[in-house]
C-alpha atoms as a PDB file:
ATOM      1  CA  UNK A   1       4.003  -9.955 -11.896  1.00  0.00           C
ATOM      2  CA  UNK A   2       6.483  -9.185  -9.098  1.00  0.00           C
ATOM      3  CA  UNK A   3       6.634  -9.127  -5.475  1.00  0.00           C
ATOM      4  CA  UNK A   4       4.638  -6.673  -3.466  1.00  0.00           C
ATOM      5  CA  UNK A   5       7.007  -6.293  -0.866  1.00  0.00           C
ATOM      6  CA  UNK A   6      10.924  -4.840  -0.286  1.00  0.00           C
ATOM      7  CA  UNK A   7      13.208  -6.750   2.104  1.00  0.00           C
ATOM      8  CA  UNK A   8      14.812  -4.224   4.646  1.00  0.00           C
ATOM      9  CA  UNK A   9      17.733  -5.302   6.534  1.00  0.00           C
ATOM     10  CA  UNK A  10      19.986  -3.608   9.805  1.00  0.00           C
ATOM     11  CA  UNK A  11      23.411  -2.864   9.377  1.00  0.00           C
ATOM     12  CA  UNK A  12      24.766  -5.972  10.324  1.00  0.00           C
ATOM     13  CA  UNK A  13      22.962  -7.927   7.572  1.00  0.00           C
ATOM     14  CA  UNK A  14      19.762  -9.517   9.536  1.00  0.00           C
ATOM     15  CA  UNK A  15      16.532  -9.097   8.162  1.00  0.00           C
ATOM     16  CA  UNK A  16      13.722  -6.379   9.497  1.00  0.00           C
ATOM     17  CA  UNK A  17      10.586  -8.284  10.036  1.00  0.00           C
ATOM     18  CA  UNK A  18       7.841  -6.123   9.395  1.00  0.00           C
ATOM     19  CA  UNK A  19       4.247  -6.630  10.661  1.00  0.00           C
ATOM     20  CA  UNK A  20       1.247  -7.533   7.889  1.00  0.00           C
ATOM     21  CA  UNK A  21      -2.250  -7.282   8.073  1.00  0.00           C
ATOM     22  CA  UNK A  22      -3.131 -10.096   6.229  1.00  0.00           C
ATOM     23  CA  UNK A  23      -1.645 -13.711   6.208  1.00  0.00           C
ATOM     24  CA  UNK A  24      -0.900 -14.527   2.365  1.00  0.00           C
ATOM     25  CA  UNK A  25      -1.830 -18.708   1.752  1.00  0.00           C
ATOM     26  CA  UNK A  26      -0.951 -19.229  -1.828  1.00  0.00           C
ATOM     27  CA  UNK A  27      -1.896 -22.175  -3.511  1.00  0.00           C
ATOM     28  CA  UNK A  28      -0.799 -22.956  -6.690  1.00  0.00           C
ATOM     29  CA  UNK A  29      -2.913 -21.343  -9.884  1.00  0.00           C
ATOM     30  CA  UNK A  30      -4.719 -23.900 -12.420  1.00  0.00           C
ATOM     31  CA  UNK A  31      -3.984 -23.833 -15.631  1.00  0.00           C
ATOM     32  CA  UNK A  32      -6.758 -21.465 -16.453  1.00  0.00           C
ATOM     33  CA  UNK A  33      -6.101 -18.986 -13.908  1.00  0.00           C
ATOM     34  CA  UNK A  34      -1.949 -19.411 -14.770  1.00  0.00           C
ATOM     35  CA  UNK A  35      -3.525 -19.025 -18.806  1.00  0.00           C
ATOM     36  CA  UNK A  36      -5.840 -15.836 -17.559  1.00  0.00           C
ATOM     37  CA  UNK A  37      -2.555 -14.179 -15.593  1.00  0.00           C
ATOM     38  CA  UNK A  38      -0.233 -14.350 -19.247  1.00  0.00           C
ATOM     39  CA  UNK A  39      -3.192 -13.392 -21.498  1.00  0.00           C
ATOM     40  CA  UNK A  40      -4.523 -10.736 -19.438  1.00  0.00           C
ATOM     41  CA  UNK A  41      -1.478  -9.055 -17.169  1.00  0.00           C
ATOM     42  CA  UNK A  42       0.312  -7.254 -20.022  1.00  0.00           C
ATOM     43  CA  UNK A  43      -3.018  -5.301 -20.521  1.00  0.00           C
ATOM     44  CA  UNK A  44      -4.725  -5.523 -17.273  1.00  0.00           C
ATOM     45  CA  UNK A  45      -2.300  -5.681 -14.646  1.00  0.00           C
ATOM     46  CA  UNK A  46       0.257  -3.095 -13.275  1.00  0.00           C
ATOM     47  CA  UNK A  47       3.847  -4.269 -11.845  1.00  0.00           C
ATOM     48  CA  UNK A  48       5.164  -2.906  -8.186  1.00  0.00           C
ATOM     49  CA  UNK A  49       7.769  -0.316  -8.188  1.00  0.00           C
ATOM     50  CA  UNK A  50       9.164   1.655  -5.754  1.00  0.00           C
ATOM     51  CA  UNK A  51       8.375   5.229  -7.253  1.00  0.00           C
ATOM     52  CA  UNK A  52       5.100   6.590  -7.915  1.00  0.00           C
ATOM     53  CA  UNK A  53       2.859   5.720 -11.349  1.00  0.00           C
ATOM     54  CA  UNK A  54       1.660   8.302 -13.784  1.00  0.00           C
ATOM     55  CA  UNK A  55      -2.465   7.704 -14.124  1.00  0.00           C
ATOM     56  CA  UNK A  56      -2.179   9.469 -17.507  1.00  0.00           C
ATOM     57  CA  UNK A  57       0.393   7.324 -18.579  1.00  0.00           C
ATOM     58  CA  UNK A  58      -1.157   4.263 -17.189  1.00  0.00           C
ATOM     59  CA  UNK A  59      -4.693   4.619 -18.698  1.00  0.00           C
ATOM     60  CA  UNK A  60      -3.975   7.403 -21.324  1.00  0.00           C
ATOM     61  CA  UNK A  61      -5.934  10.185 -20.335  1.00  0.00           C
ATOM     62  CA  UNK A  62      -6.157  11.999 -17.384  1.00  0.00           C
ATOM     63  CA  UNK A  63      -9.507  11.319 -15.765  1.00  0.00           C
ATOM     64  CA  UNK A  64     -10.019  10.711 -11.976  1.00  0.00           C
ATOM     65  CA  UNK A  65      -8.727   7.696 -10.927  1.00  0.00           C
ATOM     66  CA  UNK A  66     -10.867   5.450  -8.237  1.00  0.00           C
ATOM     67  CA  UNK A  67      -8.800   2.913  -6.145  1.00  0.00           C
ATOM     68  CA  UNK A  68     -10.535  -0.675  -5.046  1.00  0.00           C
ATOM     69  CA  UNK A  69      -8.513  -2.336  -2.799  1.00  0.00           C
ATOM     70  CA  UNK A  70      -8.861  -5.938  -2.200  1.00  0.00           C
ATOM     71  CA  UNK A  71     -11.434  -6.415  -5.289  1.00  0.00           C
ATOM     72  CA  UNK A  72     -12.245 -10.260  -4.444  1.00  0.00           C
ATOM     73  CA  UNK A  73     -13.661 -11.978  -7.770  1.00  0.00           C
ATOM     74  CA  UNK A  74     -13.692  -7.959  -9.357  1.00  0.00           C
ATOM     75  CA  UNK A  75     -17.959  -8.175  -9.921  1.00  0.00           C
ATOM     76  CA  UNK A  76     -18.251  -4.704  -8.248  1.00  0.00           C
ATOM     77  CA  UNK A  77     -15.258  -3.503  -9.881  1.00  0.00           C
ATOM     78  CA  UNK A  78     -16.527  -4.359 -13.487  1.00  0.00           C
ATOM     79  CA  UNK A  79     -19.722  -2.614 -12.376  1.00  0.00           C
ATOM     80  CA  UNK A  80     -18.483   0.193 -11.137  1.00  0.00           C
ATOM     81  CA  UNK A  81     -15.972   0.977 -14.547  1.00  0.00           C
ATOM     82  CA  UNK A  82     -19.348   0.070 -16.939  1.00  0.00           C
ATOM     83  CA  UNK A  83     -21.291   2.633 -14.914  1.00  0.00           C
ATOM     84  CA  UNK A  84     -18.756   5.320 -15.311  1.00  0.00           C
ATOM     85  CA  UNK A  85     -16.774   5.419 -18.176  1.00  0.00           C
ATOM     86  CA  UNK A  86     -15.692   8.739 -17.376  1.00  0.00           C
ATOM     87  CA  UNK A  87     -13.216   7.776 -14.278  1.00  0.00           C
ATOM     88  CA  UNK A  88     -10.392   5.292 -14.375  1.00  0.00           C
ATOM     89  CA  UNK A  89     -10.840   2.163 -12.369  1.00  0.00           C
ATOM     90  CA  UNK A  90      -7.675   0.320 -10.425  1.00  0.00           C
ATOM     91  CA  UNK A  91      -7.947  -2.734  -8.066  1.00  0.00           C
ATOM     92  CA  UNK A  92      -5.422  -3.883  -5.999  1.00  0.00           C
ATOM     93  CA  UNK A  93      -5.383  -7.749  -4.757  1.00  0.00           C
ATOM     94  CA  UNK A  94      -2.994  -9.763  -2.568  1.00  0.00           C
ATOM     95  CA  UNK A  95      -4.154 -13.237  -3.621  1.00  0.00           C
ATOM     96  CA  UNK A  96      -2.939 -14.198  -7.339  1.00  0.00           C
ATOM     97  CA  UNK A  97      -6.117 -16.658  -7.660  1.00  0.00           C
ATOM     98  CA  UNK A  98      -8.624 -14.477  -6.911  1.00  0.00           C
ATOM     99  CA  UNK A  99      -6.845 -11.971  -9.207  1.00  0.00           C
ATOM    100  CA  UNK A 100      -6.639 -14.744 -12.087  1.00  0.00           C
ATOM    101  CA  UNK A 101     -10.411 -15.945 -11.216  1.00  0.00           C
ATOM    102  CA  UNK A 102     -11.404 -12.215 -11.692  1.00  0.00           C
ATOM    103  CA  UNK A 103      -9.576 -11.879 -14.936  1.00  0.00           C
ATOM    104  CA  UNK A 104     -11.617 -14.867 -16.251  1.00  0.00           C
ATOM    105  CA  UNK A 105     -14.922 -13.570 -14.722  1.00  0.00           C
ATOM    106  CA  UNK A 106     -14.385  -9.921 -16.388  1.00  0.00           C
ATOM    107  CA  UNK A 107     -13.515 -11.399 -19.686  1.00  0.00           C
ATOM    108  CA  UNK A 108     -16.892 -13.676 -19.696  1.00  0.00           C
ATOM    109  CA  UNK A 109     -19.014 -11.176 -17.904  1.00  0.00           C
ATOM    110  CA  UNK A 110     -18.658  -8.215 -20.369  1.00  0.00           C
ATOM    111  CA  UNK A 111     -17.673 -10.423 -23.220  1.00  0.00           C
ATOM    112  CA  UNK A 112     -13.782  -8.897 -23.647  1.00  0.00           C
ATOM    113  CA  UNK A 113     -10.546 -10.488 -24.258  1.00  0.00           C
ATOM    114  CA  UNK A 114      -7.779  -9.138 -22.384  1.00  0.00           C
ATOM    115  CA  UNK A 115      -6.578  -7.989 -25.616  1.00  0.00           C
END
């Protein structure tokens, strides 16, 4: 997983600060959620980069794509993928233990690896 953000800097070298709307308080992950991040990011997760993604390429076909953003534990996500199969389903989330919590709860929930 990388970093979500881009430091920019002036021409003499100091750093722009740059206003958030969220405060990020990052604990460290257990090792479940640390084992649910490797086994499930290389099929479930999507790196940052600065250019824009290709849906089709992403998910393989190209059906409409519906954006969650800050998906908590992912319970209405799931729901909302199971319900329509016919769209393609991202989530976006800040906090790498919720995201590794809802990695764990998706795999349980609908019985799936991350395979």
């Amino acid at each position: 997983m990388s970093e979500v953000t881009t430091n920019e800097y002036t021409e003499d070298g100091k750093l722009i600060r740059k206003v958030r709307s969220f405060v990020r308080r990052e604990g460290r992950l257990t090792k479940g959620q640390e084992a649910a991040m490797e086994a499930c990011w290389p099929t479930m997760g999507i790196d940052y980069q600065e250019s824009l993604l290709d849906w089709e390429q992403v998910f393989g076909n190209n059906n409409p794509v519906v954006l969650e953003i800050g998906f908590g534990m992912g319970a209405s996500l799931v729901e909302m993928a199971k319900n329509a199969p016919e769209k393609n389903f991202i989530g976006i989330e800040v906090h790498s233990q919720v995201l590794a919590l809802a990695f764990l709860l998706r795999a349980m929930r609908v019985s799936l690896t991350c395979e």
